[in-house]
Protein backbone atom coordinates (compact mmCIF):
# COMPACT_ATOMS: atom_id res chain seq x y z
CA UNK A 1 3.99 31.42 -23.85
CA UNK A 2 0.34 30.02 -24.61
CA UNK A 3 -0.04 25.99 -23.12
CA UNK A 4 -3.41 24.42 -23.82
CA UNK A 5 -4.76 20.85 -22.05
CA UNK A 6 -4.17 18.01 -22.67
CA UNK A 7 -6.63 14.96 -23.50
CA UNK A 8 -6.03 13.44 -20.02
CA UNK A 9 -7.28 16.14 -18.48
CA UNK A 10 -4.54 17.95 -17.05
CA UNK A 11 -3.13 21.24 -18.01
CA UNK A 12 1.09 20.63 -18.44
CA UNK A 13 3.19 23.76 -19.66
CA UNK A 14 5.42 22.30 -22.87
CA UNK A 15 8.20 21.16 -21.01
CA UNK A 16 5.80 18.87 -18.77
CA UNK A 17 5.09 21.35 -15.85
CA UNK A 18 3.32 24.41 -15.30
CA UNK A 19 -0.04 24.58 -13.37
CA UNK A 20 -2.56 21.23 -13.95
CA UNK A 21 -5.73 21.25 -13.05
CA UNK A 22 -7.60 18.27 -12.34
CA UNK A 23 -11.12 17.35 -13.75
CA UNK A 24 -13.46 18.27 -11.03
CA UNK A 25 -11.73 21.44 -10.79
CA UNK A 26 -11.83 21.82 -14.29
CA UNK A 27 -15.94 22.08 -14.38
CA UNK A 28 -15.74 24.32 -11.48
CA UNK A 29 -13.47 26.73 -13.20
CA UNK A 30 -15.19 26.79 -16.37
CA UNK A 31 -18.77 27.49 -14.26
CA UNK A 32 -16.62 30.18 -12.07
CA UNK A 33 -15.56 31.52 -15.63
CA UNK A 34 -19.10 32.09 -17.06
CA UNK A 35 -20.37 33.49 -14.58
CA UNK A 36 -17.65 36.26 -14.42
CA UNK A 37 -17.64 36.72 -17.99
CA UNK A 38 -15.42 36.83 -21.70
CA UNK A 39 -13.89 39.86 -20.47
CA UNK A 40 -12.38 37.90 -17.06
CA UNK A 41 -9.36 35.28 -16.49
CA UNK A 42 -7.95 33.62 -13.64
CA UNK A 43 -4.60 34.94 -12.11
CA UNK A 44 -3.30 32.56 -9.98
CA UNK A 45 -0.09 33.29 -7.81
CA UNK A 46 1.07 33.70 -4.70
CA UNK A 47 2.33 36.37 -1.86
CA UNK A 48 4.26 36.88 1.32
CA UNK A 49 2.33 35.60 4.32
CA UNK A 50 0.14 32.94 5.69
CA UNK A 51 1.20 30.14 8.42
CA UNK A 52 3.87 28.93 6.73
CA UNK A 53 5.43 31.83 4.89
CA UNK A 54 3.63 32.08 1.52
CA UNK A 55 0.31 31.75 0.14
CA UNK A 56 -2.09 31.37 -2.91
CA UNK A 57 -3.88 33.58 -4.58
CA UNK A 58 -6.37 33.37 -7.09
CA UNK A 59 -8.45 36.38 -8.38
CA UNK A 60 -10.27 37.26 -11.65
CA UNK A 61 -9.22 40.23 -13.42
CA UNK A 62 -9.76 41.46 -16.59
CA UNK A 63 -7.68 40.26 -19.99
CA UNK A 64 -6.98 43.93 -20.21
CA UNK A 65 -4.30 43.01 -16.44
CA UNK A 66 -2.25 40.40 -18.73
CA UNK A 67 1.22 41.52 -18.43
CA UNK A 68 3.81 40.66 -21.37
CA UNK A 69 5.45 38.35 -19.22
CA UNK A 70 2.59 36.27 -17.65
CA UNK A 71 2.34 32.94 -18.94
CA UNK A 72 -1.10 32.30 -20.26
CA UNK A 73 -2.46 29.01 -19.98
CA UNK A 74 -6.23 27.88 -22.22
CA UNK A 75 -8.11 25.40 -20.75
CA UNK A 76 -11.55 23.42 -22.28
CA UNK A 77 -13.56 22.13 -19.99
CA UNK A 78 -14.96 18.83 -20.87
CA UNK A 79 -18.50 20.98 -21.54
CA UNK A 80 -16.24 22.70 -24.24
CA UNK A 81 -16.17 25.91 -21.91
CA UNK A 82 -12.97 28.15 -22.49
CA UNK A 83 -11.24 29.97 -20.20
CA UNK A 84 -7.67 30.96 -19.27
CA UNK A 85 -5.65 31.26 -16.41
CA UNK A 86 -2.34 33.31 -15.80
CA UNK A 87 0.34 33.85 -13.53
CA UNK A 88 3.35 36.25 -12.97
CA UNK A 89 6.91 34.94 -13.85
CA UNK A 90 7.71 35.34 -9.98
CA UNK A 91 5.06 33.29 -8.78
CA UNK A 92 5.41 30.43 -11.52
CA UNK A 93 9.27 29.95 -9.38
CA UNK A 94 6.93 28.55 -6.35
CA UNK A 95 3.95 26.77 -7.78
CA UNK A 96 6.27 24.78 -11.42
CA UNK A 97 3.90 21.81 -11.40
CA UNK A 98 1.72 22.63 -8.70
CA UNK A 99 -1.56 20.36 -9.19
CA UNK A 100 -5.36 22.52 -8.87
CA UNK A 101 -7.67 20.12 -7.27
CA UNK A 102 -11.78 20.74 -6.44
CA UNK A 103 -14.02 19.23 -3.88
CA UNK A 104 -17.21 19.73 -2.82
CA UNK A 105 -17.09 17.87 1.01
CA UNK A 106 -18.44 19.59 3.73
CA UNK A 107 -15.36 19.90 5.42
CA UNK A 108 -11.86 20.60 3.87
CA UNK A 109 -13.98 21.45 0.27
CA UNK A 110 -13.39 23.98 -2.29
CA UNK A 111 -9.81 24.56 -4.57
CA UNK A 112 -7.05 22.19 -2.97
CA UNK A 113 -3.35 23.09 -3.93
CA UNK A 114 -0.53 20.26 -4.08
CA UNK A 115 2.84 22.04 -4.85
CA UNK A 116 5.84 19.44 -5.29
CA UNK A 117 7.96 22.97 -4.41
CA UNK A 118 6.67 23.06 -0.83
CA UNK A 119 8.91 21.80 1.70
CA UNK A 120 6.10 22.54 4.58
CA UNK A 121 2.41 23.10 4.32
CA UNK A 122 -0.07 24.69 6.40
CA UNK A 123 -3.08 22.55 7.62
CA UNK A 124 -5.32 25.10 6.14
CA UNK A 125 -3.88 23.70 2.51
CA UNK A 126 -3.60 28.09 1.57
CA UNK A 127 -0.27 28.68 2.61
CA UNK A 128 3.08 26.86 2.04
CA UNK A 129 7.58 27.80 2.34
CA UNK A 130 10.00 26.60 0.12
């Protein structure tokens, strides 16, 4: 299943979830995705471990890594960059409508996760249990 973004600029799967990503971490992204190249995407998941049980990943691997069953999400940065980010049926259970933030404060800065499917967070804002 392909998604694209929408003209608020948030990413929503067709039934109104999947993985958004807010503005500011939109332009970060797309800068991110340059710089690794065309032949690079985004997986974003999770695994076993952390403070609070599970936490997120994000890696770039190469397009030739997409598995039939990801779900493949385009994105266009406002600067009309293009990039795309996946993730792994199991991992999509945990993060359904889990909202990509970026800031660039001193402290607490860099890719923020909210994930309506986390009953506790960490104070680290990487790990998470459902």
């Amino acid at each position: 299943m392909t998604s694209s973004i929408t003209s608020s600029g948030s990413h929503t799967a067709k039934d109104g979830k999947g993985i958004q990503i807010t503005a500011s971490a939109m332009q970060q992204l797309a800068k991110l995705c340059l710089e690794q190249g065309n032949d690079q995407v985004l997986r974003v998941g999770v695994r076993s471990g952390g403070c609070s049980g599970m936490s997120y990943t994000m890696d770039f691997v190469s397009t030739s890594e997409i598995q039939e069953a990801d779900e493949v999400y385009q994105y266009q940065a406002p600067d009309g960059a293009h990039f795309k980010v996946i993730c792994d049926p199991k991992s999509l259970l945990y993060i359904y409508g889990m909202q990509l933030d970026f800031s660039k404060e001193l402290i607490g800065g860099g890719f923020n996760f909210t994930n309506p499917n986390a009953t506790q967070t960490c104070g680290c804002g990487s790990s998470f249990a459902v």
